[in-house]
Protein backbone atom coordinates (compact mmCIF):
# COMPACT_ATOMS: atom_id res chain seq x y z
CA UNK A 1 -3.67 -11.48 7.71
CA UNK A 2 -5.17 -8.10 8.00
CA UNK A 3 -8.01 -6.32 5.98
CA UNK A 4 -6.36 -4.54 3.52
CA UNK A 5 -4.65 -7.62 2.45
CA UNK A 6 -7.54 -10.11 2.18
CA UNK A 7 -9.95 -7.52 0.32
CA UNK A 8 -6.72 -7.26 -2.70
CA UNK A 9 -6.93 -11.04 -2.78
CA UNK A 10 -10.73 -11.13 -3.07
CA UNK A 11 -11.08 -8.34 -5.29
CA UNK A 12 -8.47 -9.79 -7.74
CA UNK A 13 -10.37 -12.85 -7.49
CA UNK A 14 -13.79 -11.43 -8.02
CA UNK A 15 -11.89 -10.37 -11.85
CA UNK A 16 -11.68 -6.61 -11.98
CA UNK A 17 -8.36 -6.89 -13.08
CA UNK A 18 -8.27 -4.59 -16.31
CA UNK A 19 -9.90 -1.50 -14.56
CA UNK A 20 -7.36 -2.26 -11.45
CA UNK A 21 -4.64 -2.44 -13.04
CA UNK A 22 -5.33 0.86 -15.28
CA UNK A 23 -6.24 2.49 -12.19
CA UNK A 24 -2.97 0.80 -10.28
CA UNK A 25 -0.84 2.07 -13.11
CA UNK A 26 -2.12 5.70 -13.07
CA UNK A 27 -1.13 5.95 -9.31
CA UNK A 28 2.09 4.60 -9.87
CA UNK A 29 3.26 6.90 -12.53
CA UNK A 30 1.88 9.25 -9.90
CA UNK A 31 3.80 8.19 -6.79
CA UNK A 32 6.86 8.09 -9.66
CA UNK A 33 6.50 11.95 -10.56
CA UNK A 34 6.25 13.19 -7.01
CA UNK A 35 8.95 11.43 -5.97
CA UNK A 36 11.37 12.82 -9.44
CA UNK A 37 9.83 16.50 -8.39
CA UNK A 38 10.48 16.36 -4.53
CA UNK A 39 14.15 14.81 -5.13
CA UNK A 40 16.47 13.90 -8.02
CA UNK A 41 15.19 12.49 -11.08
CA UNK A 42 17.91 9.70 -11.01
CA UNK A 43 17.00 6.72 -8.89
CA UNK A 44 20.38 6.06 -7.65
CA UNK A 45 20.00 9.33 -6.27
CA UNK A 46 16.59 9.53 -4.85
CA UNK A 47 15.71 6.35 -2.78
CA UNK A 48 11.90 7.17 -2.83
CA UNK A 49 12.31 7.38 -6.49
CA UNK A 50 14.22 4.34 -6.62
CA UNK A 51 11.17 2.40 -4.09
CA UNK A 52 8.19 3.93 -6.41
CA UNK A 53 10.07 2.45 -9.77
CA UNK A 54 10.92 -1.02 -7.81
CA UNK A 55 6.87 -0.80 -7.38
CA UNK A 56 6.19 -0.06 -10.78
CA UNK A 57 8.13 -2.72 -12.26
CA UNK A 58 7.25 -5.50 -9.63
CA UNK A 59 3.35 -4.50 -11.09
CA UNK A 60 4.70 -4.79 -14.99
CA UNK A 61 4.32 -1.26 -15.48
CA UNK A 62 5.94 -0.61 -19.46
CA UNK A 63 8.95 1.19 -19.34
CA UNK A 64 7.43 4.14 -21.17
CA UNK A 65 5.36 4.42 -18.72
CA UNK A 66 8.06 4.60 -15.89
CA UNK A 67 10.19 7.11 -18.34
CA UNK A 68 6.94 9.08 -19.26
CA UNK A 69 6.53 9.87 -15.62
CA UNK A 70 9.73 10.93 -14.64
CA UNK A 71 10.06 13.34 -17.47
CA UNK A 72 7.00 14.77 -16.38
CA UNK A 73 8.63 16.33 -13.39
CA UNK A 74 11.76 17.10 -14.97
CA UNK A 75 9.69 19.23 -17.41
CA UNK A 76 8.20 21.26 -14.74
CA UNK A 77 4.51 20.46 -16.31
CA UNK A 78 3.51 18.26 -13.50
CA UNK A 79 0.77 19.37 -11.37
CA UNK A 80 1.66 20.39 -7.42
CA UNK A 81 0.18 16.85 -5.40
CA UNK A 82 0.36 17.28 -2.04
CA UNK A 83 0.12 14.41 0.55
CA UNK A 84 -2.61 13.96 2.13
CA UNK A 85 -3.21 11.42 5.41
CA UNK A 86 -7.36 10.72 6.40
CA UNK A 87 -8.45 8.52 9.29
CA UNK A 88 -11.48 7.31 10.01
CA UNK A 89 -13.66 3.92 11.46
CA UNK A 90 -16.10 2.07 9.11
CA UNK A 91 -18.81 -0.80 10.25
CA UNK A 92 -18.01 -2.27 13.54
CA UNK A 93 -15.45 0.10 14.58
CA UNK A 94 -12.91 -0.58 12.45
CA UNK A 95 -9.90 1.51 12.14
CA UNK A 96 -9.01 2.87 8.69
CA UNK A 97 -6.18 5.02 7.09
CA UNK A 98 -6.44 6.53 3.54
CA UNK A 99 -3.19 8.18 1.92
CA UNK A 100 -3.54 10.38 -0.98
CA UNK A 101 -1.82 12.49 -3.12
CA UNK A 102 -3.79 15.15 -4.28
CA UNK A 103 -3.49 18.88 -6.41
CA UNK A 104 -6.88 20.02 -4.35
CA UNK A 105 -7.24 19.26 -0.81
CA UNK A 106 -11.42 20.19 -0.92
CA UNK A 107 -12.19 18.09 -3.31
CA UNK A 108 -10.28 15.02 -2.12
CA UNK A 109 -11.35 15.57 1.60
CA UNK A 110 -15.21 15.94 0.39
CA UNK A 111 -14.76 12.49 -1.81
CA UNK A 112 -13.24 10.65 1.08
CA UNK A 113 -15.66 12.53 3.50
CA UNK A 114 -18.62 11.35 1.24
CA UNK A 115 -17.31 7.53 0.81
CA UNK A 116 -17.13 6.72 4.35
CA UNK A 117 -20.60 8.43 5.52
CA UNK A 118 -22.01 6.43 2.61
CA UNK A 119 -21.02 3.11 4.14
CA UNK A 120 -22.09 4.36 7.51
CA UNK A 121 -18.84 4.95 8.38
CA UNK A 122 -17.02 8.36 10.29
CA UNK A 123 -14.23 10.32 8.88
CA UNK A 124 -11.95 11.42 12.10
CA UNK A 125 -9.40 14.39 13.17
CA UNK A 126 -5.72 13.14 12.07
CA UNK A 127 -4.03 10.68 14.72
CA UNK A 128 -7.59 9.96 15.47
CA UNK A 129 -6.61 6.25 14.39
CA UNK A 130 -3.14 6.05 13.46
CA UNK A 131 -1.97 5.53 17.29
CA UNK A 132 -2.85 1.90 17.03
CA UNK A 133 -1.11 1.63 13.57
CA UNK A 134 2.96 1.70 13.57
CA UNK A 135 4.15 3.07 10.42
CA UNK A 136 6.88 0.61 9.11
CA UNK A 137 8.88 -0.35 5.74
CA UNK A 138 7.11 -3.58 4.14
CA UNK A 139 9.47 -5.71 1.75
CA UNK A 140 7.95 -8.46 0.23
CA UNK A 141 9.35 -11.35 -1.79
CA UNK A 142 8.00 -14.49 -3.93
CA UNK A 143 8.32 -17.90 -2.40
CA UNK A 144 10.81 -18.34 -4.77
CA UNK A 145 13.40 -16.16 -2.97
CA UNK A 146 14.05 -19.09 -0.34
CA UNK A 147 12.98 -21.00 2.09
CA UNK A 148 11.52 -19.63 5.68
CA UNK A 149 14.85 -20.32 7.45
CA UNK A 150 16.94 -18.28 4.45
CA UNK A 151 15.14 -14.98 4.28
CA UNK A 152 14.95 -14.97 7.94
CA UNK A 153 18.65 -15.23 8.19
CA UNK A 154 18.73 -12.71 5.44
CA UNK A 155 16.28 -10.21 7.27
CA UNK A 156 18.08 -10.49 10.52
CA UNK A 157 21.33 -9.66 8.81
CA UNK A 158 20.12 -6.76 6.73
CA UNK A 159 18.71 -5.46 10.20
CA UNK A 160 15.27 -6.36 9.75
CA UNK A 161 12.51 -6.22 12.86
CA UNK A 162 9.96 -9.49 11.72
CA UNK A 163 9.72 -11.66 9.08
CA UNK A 164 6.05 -13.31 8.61
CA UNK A 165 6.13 -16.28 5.46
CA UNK A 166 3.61 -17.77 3.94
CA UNK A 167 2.63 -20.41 1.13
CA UNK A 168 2.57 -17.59 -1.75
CA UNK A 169 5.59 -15.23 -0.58
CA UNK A 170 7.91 -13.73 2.59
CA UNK A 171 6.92 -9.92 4.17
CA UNK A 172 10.18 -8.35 5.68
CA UNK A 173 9.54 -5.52 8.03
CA UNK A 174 11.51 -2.74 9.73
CA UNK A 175 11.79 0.56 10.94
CA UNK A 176 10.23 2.88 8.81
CA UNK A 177 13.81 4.83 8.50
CA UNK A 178 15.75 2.08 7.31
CA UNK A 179 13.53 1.05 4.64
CA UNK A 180 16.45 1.61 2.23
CA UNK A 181 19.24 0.68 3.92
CA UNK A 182 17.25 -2.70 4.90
CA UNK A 183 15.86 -3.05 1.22
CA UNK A 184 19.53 -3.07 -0.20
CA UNK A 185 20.92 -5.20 2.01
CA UNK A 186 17.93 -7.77 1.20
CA UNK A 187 18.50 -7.10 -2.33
CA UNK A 188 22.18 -8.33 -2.43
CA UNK A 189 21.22 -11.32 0.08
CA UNK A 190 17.79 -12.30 -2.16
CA UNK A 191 17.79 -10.37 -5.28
CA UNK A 192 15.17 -7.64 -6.00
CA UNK A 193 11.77 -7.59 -3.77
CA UNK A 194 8.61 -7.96 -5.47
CA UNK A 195 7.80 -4.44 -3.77
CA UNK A 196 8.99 -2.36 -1.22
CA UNK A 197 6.76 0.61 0.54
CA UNK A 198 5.94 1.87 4.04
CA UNK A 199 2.91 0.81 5.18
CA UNK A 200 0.65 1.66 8.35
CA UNK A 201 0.47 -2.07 10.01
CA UNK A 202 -1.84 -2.43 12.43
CA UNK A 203 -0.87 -3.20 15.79
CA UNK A 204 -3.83 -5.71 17.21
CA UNK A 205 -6.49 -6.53 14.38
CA UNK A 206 -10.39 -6.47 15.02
CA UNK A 207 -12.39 -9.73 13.79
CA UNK A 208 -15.18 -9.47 11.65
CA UNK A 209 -18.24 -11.57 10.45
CA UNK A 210 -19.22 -11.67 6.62
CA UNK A 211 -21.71 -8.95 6.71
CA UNK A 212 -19.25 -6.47 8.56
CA UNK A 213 -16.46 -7.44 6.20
CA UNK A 214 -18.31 -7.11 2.74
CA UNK A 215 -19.42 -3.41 4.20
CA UNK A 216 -15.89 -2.79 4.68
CA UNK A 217 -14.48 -4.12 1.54
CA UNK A 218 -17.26 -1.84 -0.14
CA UNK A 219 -15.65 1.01 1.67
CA UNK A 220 -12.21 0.05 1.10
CA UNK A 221 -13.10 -0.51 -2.97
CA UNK A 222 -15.07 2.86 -3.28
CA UNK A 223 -11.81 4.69 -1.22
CA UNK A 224 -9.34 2.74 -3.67
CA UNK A 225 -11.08 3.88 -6.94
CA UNK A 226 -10.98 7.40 -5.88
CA UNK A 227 -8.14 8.95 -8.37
CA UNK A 228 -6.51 10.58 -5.73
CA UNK A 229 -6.34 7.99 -2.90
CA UNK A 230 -2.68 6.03 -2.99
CA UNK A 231 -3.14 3.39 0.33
CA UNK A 232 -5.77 2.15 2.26
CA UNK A 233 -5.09 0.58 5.35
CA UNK A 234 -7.45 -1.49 8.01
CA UNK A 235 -7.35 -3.50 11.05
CA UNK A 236 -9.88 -5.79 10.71
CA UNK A 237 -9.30 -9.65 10.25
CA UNK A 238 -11.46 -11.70 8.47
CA UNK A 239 -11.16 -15.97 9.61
CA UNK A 240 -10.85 -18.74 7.14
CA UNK A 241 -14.47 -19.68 6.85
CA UNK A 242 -15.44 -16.17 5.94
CA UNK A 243 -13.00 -15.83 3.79
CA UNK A 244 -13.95 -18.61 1.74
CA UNK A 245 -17.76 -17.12 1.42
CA UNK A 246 -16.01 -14.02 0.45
CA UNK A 247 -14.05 -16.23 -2.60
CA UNK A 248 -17.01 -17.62 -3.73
């Protein structure tokens, strides 16, 4: 499992939960009012709209909320984000991608800037990094959804690329242009996803020891609680030992 992944897991674990999830929810409703003010403000009609409420909901974001968001851009109040990609290495190497939305470019690229040079890290020109990513459409489901054999019928059908299961749920992935023609298709095979996003998944992963990884899941926490920064995507791998030190 990559970075990005195993830093959530130990972060929820470590109990920051309430200033997460306030945080989670203010990017949401975020994500949610770009999306109503670059398309239509009905989901049916805006698939990124449709993806960023899927999100919300699969995070128990309160309706209000949700609603609250989307009126924001139908009111015309909503400040202008625009979206923002950084990439950069942190300890060891390590490739990193930051996505932001963001209504001034200086301030966000001097915050980012800051973070990694703090953690000894190197903030780099655009595609600096991203050429070993692939950007694809994630879909992930509970356990719950079926067994290994089902949703991998089901993915194959709905024209899916991989399908990687686990103990705790099923990640679906395809081309980053059929993310919603893949995600419906899954829908009417499995029901609705638990979320549904593009991500940036890295295409060989770099292995680290505990003192590399807690430097990088510093820089990956400090990134994630800047208010403008949306994703935050590694390629470093982290093996079962360390991980457990990590837990502790």
């Amino acid at each position: 499992m990559a970075g990005h992944s195993q830093f959530k897991n130990i972060m929820h674990r470590k109990g920051r939960q309430d200033a997460v999830r306030s945080k989670m929810f203010s990017k949401l409703a975020r994500e949610i009012t770009v999306a109503a003010k670059t398309g239509m403000p009905d989901p049916d009609m805006n698939p990124r709209l449709r993806l960023a409420i899927q999100n919300a909901k699969a995070q128990s974001m309160p309706k209000d909320n949700i609603e609250r968001a989307i009126k924001k851009a139908a009111g015309g109040d909503a400040e202008n984000y625009d979206e923002v990609r950084y990439e950069g290495y942190g300890t060891g190497g390590v490739a990193i991608i930051v996505e932001a939305l963001t209504d001034n470019r200086n301030r966000t690229a001097s915050n980012v800037r800051s973070i990694f040079t703090k953690a000894g890290g190197a903030l780099g020109e655009t595609g600096s990094v991203s050429f070993s990513f692939d950007h694809v459409g994630e879909i992930v489901y509970k356990v719950e959804a079926g067994d290994a054999d089902t949703v991998m019928e089901a993915a194959i059908e709905a024209g899916a690329d991989d399908v990687e299961s686990d103990e705790e749920s099923h990640t679906i992935y395809c081309a980053f242009e059929a993310i919603n023609e893949v995600s419906k298709a899954l829908e009417d095979a499995l029901g609705e996803a638990e979320s549904v996003k593009a991500i940036w998944k890295p295409q060989n992963t770099i292995p680290v020891d505990e003192e590399k990884a807690t430097s990088l899941m510093r820089l990956i926490e400090n990134l994630e609680d800047d208010d403008d920064v949306q994703n935050v995507y590694s390629n470093f791998e982290v093996d079962d030992e360390t991980m457990a030190k990590l837990s502790a």
